[in-house]
C-alpha atoms as a PDB file:
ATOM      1  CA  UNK A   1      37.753  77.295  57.738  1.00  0.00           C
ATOM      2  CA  UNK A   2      35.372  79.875  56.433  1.00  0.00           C
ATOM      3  CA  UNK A   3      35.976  82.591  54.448  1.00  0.00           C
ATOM      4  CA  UNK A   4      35.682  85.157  57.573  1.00  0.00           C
ATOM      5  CA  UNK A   5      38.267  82.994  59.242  1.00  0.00           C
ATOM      6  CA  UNK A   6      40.412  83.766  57.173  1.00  0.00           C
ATOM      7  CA  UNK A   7      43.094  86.903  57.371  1.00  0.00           C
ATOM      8  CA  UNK A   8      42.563  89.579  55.534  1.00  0.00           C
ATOM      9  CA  UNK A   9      43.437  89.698  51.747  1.00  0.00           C
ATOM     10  CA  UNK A  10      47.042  90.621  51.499  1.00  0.00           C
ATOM     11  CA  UNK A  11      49.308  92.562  49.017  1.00  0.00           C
ATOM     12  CA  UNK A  12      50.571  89.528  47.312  1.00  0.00           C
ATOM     13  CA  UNK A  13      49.528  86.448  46.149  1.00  0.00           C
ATOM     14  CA  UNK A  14      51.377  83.589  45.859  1.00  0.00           C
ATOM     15  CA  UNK A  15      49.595  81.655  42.954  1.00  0.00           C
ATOM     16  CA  UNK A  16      49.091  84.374  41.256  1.00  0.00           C
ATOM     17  CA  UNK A  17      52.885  86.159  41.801  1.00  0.00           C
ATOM     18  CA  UNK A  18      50.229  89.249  41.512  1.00  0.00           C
ATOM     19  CA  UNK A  19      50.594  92.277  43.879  1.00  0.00           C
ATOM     20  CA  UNK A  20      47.902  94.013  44.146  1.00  0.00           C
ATOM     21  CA  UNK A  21      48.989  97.224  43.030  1.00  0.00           C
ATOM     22  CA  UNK A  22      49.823  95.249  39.840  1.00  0.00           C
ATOM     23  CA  UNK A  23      45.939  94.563  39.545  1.00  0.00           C
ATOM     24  CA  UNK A  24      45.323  98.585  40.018  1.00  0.00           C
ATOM     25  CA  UNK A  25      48.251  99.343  37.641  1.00  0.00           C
ATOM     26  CA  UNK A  26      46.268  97.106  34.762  1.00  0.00           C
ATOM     27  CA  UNK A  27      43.125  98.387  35.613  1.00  0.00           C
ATOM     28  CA  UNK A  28      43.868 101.680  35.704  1.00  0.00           C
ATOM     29  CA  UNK A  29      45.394 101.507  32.098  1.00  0.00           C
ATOM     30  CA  UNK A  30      42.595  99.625  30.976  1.00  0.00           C
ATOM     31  CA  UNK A  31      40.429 102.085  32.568  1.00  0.00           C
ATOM     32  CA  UNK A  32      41.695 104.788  30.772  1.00  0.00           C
ATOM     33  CA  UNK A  33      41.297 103.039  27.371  1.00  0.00           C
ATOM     34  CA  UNK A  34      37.118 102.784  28.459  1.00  0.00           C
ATOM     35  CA  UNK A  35      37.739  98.544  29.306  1.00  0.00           C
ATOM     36  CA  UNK A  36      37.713  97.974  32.609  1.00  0.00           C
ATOM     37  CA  UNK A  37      35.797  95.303  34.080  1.00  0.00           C
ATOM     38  CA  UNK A  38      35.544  96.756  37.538  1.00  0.00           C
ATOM     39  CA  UNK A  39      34.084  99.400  38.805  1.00  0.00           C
ATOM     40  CA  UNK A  40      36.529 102.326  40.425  1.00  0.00           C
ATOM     41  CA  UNK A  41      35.191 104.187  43.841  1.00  0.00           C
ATOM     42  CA  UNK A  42      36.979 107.139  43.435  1.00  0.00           C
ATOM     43  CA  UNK A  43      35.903 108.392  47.327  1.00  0.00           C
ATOM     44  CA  UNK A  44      37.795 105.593  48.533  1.00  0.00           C
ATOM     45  CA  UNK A  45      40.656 104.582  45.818  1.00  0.00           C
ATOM     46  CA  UNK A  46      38.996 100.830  45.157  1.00  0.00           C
ATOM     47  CA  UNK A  47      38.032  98.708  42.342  1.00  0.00           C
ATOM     48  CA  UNK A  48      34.745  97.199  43.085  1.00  0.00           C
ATOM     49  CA  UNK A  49      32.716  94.291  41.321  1.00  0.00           C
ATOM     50  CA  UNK A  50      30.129  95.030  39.063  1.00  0.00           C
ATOM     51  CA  UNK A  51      27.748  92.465  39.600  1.00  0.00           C
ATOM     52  CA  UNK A  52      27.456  93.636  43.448  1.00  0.00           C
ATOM     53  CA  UNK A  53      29.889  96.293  44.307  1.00  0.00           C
ATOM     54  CA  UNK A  54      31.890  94.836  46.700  1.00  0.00           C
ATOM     55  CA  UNK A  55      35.686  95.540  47.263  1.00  0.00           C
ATOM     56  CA  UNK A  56      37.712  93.591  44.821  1.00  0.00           C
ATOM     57  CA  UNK A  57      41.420  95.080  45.276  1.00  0.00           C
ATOM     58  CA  UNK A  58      42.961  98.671  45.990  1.00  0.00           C
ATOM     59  CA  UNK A  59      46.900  99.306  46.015  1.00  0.00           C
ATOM     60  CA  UNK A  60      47.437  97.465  48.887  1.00  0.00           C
ATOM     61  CA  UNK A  61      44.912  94.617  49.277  1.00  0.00           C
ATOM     62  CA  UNK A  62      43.296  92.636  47.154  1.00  0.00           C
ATOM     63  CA  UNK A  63      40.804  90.061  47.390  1.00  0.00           C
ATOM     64  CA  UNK A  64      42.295  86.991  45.772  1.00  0.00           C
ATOM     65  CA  UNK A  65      40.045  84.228  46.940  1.00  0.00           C
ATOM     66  CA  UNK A  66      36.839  86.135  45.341  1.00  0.00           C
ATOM     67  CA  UNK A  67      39.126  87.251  42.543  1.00  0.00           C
ATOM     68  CA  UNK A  68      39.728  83.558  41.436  1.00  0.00           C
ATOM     69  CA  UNK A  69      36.296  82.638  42.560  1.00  0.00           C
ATOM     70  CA  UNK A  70      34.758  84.712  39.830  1.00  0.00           C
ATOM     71  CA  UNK A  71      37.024  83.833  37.200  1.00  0.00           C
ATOM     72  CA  UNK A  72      38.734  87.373  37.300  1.00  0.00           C
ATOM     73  CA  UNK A  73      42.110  85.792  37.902  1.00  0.00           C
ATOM     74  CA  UNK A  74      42.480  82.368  36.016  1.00  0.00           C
ATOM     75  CA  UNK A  75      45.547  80.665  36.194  1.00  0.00           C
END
């Protein structure tokens, strides 16, 4: 199954025991110290990848596959 098979990222992730407003919660802290690693759309409320700007997680959704896949989330 490819990746656009796939449902849509969720709000939690079960390797992880990450919700994704846990990932905006760190990032906005770190983003507020000048650290974050992701880039913030403030039109739409995301964090976005730097290397390409596509959506890596908002409050709700995150996208845990491509998290993991680019060593964002290592576990």
């Amino acid at each position: 199954m490819d990746r656009n098979e796939k449902q849509s990222p969720g709000r939690f992730d079960v390797e992880t025991g990450l919700a994704a407003a846990d990932l905006c919660d760190v990032e906005a802290y770190f983003r507020s110290k000048g650290g974050s690693e992701f880039v913030y759309d403030e039109e739409l409320d995301v964090f976005r990848f730097p290397e390409d700007g596509r959506f890596a997680f908002c409050e709700e959704f995150a996208d845990w596959e491509l998290l993991q896949e680019r060593r964002y989330l290592e576990f």
